[in-house]
Protein backbone atom coordinates (compact mmCIF):
# COMPACT_ATOMS: atom_id res chain seq x y z
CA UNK A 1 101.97 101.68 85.64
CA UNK A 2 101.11 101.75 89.21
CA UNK A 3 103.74 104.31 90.93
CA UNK A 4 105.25 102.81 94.62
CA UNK A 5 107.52 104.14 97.01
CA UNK A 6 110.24 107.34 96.29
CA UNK A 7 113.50 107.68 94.96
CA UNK A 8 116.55 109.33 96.28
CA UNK A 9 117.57 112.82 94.35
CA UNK A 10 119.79 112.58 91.25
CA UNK A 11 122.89 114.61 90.87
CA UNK A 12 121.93 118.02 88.77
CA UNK A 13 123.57 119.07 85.31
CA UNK A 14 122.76 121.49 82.95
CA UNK A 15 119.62 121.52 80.78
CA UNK A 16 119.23 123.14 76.93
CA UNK A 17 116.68 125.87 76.50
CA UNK A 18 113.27 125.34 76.28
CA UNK A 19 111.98 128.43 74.16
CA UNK A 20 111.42 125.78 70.80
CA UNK A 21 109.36 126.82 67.86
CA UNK A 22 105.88 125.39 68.08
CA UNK A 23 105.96 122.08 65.74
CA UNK A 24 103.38 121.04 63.48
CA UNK A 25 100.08 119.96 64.39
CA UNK A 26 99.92 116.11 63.49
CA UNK A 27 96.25 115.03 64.83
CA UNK A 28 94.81 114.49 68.60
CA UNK A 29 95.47 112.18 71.38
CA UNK A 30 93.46 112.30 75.02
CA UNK A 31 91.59 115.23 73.23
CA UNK A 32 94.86 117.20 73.18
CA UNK A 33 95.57 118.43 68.99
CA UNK A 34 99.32 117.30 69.47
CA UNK A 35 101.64 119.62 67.69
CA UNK A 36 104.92 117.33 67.46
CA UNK A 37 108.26 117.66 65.86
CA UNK A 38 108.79 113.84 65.58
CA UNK A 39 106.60 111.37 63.56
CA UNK A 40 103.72 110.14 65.47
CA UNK A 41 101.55 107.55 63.99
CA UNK A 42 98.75 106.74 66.57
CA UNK A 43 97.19 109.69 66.54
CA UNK A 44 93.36 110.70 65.57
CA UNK A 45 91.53 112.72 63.66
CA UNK A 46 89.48 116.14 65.50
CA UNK A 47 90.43 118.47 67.23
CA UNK A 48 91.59 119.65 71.06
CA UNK A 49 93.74 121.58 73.71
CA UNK A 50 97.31 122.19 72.28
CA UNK A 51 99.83 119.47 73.80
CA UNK A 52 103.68 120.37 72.59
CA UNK A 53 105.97 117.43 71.58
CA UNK A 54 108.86 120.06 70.56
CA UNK A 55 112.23 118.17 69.03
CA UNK A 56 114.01 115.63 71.09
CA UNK A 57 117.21 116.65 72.68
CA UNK A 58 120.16 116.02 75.31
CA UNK A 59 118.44 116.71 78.42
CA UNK A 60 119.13 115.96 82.28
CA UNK A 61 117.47 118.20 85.00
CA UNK A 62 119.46 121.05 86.86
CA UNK A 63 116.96 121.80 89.20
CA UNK A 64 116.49 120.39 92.88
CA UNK A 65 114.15 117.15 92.35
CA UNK A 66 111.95 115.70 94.86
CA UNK A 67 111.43 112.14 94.22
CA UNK A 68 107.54 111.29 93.48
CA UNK A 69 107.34 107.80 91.59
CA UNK A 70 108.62 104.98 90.61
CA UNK A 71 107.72 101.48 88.84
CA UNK A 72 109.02 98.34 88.71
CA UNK A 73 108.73 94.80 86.72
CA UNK A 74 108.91 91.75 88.01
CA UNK A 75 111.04 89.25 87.92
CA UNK A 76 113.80 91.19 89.40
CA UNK A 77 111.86 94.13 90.55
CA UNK A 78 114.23 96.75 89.40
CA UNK A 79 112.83 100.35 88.22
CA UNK A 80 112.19 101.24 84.55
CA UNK A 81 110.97 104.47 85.48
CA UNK A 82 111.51 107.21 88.10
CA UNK A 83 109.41 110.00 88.30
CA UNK A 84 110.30 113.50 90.03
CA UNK A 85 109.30 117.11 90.56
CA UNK A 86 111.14 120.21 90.27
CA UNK A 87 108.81 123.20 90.76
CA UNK A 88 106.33 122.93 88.87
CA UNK A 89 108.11 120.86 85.68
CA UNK A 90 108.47 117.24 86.32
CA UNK A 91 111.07 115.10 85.17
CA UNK A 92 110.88 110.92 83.84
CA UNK A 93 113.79 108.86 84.09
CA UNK A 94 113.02 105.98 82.01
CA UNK A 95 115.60 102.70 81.23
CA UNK A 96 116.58 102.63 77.46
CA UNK A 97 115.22 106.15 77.17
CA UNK A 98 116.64 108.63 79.85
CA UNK A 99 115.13 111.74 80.71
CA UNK A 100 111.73 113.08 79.58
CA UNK A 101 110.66 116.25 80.47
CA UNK A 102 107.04 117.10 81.36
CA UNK A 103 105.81 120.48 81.76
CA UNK A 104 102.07 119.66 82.55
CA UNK A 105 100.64 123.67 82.44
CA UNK A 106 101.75 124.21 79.36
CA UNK A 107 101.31 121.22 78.54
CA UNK A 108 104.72 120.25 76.73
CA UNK A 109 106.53 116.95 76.38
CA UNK A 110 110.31 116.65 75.79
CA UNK A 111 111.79 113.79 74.64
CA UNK A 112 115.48 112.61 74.96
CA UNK A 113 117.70 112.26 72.16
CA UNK A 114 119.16 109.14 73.00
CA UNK A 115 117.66 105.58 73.03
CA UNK A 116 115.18 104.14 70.76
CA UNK A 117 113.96 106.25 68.34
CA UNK A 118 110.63 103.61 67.93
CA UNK A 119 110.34 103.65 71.53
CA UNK A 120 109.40 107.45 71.68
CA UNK A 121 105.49 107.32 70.61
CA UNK A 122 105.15 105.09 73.31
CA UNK A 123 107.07 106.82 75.88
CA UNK A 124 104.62 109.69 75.37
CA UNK A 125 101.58 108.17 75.62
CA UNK A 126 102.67 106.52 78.80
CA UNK A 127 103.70 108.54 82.30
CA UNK A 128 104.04 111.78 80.99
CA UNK A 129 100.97 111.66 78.89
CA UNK A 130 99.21 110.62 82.53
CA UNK A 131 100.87 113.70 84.60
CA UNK A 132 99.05 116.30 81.88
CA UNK A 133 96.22 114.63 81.86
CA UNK A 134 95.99 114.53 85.60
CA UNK A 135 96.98 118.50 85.66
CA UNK A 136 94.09 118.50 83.24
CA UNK A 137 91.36 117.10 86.14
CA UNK A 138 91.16 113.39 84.34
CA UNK A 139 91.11 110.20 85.87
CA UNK A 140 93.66 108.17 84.12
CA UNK A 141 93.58 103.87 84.68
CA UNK A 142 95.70 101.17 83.86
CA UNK A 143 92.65 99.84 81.62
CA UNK A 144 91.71 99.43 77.92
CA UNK A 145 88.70 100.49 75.99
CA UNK A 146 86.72 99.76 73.14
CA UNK A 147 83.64 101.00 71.92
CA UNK A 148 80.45 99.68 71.53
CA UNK A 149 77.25 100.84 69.98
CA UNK A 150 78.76 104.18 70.77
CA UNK A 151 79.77 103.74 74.23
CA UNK A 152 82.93 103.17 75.67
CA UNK A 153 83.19 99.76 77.80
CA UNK A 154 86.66 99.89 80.08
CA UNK A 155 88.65 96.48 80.32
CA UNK A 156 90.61 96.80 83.56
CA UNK A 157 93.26 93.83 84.36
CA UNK A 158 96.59 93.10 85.64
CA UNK A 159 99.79 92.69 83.28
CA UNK A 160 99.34 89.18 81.33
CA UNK A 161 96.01 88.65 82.43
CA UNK A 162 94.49 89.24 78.56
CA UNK A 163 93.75 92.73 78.69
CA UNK A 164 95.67 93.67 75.69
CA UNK A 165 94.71 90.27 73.87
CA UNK A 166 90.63 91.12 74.38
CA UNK A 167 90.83 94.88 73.14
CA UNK A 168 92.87 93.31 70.06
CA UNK A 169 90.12 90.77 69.81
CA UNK A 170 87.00 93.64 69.49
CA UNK A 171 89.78 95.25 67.02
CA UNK A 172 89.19 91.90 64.72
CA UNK A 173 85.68 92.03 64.97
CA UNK A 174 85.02 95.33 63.93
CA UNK A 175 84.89 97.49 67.16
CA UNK A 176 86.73 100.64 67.27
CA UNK A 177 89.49 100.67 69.82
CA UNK A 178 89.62 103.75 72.33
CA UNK A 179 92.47 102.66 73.59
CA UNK A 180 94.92 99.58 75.03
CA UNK A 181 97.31 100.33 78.06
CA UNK A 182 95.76 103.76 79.49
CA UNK A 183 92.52 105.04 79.71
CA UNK A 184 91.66 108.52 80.33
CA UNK A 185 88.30 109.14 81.68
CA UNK A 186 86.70 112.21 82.16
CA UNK A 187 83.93 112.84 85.06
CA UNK A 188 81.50 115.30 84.30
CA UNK A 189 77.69 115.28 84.31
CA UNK A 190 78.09 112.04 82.31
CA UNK A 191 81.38 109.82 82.97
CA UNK A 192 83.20 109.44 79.43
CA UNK A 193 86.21 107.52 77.59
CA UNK A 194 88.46 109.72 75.81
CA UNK A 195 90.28 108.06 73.12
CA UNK A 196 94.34 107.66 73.19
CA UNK A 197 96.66 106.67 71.00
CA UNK A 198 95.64 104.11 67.73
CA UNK A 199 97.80 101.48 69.18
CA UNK A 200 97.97 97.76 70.44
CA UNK A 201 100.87 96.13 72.06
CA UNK A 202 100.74 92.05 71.86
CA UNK A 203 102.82 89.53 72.41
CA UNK A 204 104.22 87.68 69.03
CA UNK A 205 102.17 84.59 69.85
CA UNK A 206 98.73 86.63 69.78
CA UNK A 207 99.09 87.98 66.06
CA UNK A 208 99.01 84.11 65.19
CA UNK A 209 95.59 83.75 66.56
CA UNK A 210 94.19 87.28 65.31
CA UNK A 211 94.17 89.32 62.13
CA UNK A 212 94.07 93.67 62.49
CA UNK A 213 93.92 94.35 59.07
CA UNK A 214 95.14 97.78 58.04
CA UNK A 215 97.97 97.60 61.32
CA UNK A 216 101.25 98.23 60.86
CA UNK A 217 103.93 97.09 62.77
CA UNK A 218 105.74 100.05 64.91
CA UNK A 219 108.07 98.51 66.61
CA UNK A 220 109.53 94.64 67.71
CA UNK A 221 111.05 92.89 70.51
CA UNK A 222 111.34 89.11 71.71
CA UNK A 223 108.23 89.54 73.83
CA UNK A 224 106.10 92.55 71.94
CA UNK A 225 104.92 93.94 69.31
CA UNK A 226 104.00 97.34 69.12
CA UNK A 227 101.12 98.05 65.97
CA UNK A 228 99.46 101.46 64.96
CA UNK A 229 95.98 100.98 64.03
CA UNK A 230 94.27 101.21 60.82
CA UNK A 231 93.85 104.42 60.29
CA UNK A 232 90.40 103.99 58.57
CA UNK A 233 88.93 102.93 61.95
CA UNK A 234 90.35 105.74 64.54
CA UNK A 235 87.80 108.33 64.34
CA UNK A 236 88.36 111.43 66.73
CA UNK A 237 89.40 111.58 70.39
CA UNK A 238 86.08 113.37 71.53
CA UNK A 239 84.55 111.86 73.97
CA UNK A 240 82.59 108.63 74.59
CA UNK A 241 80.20 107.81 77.39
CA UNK A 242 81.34 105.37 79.44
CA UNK A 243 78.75 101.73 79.51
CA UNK A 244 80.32 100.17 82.23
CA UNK A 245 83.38 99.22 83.86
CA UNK A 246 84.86 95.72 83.28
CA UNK A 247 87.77 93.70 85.82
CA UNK A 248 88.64 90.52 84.01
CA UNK A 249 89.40 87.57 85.66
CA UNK A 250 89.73 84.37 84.36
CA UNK A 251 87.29 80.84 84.56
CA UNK A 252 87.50 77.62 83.32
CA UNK A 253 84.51 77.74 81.30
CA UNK A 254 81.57 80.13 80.19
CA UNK A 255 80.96 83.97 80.90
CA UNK A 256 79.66 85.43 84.01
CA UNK A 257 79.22 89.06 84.98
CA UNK A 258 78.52 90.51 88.51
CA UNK A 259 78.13 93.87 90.11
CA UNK A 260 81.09 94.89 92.47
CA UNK A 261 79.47 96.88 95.61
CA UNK A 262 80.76 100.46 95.28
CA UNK A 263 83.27 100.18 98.65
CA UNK A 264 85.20 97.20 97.39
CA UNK A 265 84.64 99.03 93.66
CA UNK A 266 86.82 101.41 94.39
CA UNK A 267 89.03 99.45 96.55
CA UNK A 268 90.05 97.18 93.80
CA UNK A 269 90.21 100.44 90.91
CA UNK A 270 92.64 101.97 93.14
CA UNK A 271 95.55 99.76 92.41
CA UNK A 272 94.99 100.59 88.78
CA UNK A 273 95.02 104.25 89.43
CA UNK A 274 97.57 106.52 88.01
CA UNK A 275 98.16 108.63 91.09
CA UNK A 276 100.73 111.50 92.01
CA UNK A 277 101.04 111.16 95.59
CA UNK A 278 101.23 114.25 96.57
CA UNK A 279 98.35 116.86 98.09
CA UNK A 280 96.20 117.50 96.07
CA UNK A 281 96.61 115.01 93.26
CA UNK A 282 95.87 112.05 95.78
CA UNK A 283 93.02 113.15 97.22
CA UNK A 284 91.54 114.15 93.49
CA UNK A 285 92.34 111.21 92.38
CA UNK A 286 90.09 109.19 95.06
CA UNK A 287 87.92 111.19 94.76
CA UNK A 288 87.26 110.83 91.25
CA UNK A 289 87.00 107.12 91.64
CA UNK A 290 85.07 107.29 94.37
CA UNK A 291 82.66 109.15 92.06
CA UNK A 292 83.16 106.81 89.31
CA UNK A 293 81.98 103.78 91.49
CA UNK A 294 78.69 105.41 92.36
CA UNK A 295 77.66 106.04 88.98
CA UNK A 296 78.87 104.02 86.26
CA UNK A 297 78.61 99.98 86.47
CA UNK A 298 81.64 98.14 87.76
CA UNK A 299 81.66 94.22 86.75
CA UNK A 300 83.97 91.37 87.39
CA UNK A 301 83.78 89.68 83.90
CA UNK A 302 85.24 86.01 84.07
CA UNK A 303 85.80 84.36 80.99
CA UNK A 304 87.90 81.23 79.88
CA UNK A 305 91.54 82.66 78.44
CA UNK A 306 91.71 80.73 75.26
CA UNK A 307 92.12 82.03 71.78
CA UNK A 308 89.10 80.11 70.26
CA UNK A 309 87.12 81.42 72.67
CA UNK A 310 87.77 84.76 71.73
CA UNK A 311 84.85 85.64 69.37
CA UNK A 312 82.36 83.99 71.68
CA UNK A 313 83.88 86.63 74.77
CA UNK A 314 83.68 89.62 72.19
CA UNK A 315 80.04 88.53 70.95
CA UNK A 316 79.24 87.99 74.39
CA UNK A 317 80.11 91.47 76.07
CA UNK A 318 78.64 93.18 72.49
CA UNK A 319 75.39 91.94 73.07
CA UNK A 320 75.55 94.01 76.65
């Protein structure tokens, strides 16, 4: 989810109204109370700032679009998502999905009508979800949490590099999960985790190695699985304070922990940053971790990636 380079301008067509009724309220996300039109089934109990998921629809922007964003995938490197700015409304051009519409003050998310249907709860909790919570004054990272003895600990790590496996793993054992794929963090007098969406993406091979009871399965493809969480273990999306920070990296055998200095702490966050870059969200944004990295621990946690090790690693970071 790390945005690189621009896009050129799309050609402009005309867009359907926006003045919707306001949906029902379904439960919270990020601390918003999401009021959605669609079925959402990751959501949390509480309460929060109104977020508007109005019905999907036919959509392509009409206004002039600067380019902001846009990520790629390896192995071919080509874009599944653009992101760009009109005014102060940005619009997501996503593959398999099409355009999104994100209106950040308000805040409001707007779907499109075509593609995957099962693909939409996740579309939402993705880049747009990371654009209001940046107009919001979060920090958002390409991390998972979990908590533990009330406290949020943040698992940051590269795609296929177990992040997704681990936060599954504390989900087996017990431990709630704050979230999977984005983390929003909020940095007031005390840092703190606020919960996302009650969901876990894995790869089929995983689920043969762990057990979620209460999960349901969302969504399938050849290389994921997308599960909502038991809903017995979601709680709210108030939140947390933040233990410590967590990079994982991988060993051949045992656990290790050790303190990154602040400079190359922030340095190595950054890449895992979801940043608008433009004045003033870039500078916020660094400055945010910046702040982060002086006040909350920030570990490289090596630990063998093996399934049967898996307990031991969750017992191991548990224990503090």
């Amino acid at each position: 989810m790390v945005p690189s380079g621009g896009v050129s301008c799309l050609s402009l067509m005309e867009e359907a109204p926006t003045n919707l009724a306001l949906p029902p309220d379904q439960g919270t996300c990020f601390g918003f109370q999401v009021h959605s039109a669609i079925p959402l089934h990751c959501l949390r109990d509480g309460e929060g700032s109104p977020l508007d998921v109005p019905v999907p629809r036919e959509q392509v922007p009409t206004e002039r679009l600067d380019p902001v964003s846009e990520w790629t995938e390896p192995p071919g490197q080509h874009a599944f998502a653009r992101l760009y700015r009109a005014g102060d409304r940005y619009w997501l051009w996503s593959a398999g999905a099409g355009w999104t519409l994100i209106e950040p003050e308000a805040p409001r998310i707007t779907l499109p009508l075509s593609g995957d249907p099962t693909l939409r709860e996740e579309l939402v909790w993705t880049i747009p979800a990371a654009v209001c919570l940046l107009y919001r004054q979060d920090l958002v990272l390409h991390a998972g949490a979990v908590e533990v003895d009330g406290r949020a600990l943040l698992l940051v790590a590269a795609g296929r590099a177990g992040k997704s496996t681990l936060v599954a793993a504390f989900a087996q054992a017990g431990y709630r999960v704050l979230s999977e794929d984005v983390s929003c963090l909020r940095l007031g007098a005390h840092p703190a985790v606020i919960p996302g969406p009650a969901m876990v993406r894995l790869r089929p091979d995983v689920l043969s190695h762990l057990a979620l009871p209460g999960a349901r399965v969302l969504r399938e493809t050849a290389s994921r699985l997308t599960l909502a969480l038991d809903p017995r273990r979601r709680g709210t999306s108030n939140p947390l304070p933040l233990h410590s920070v967590l990079v994982l990296e991988p060993s051949t055998d045992g656990f290790a922990l050790e303190r990154i200095p602040t400079a190359e702490a922030i340095r190595r966050l950054w890449s895992f940053t979801f940043r608008i870059p433009l004045d003033p969200w870039l500078a916020a944004c660094f400055h945010q971790l910046a702040d982060l990295a002086s006040r909350v621990p920030i570990l490289t946690f090596t630990r063998p990636l093996r399934f049967e090790e898996l307990p031991a690693t969750v017992e191991y970071l548990a224990r503090g």
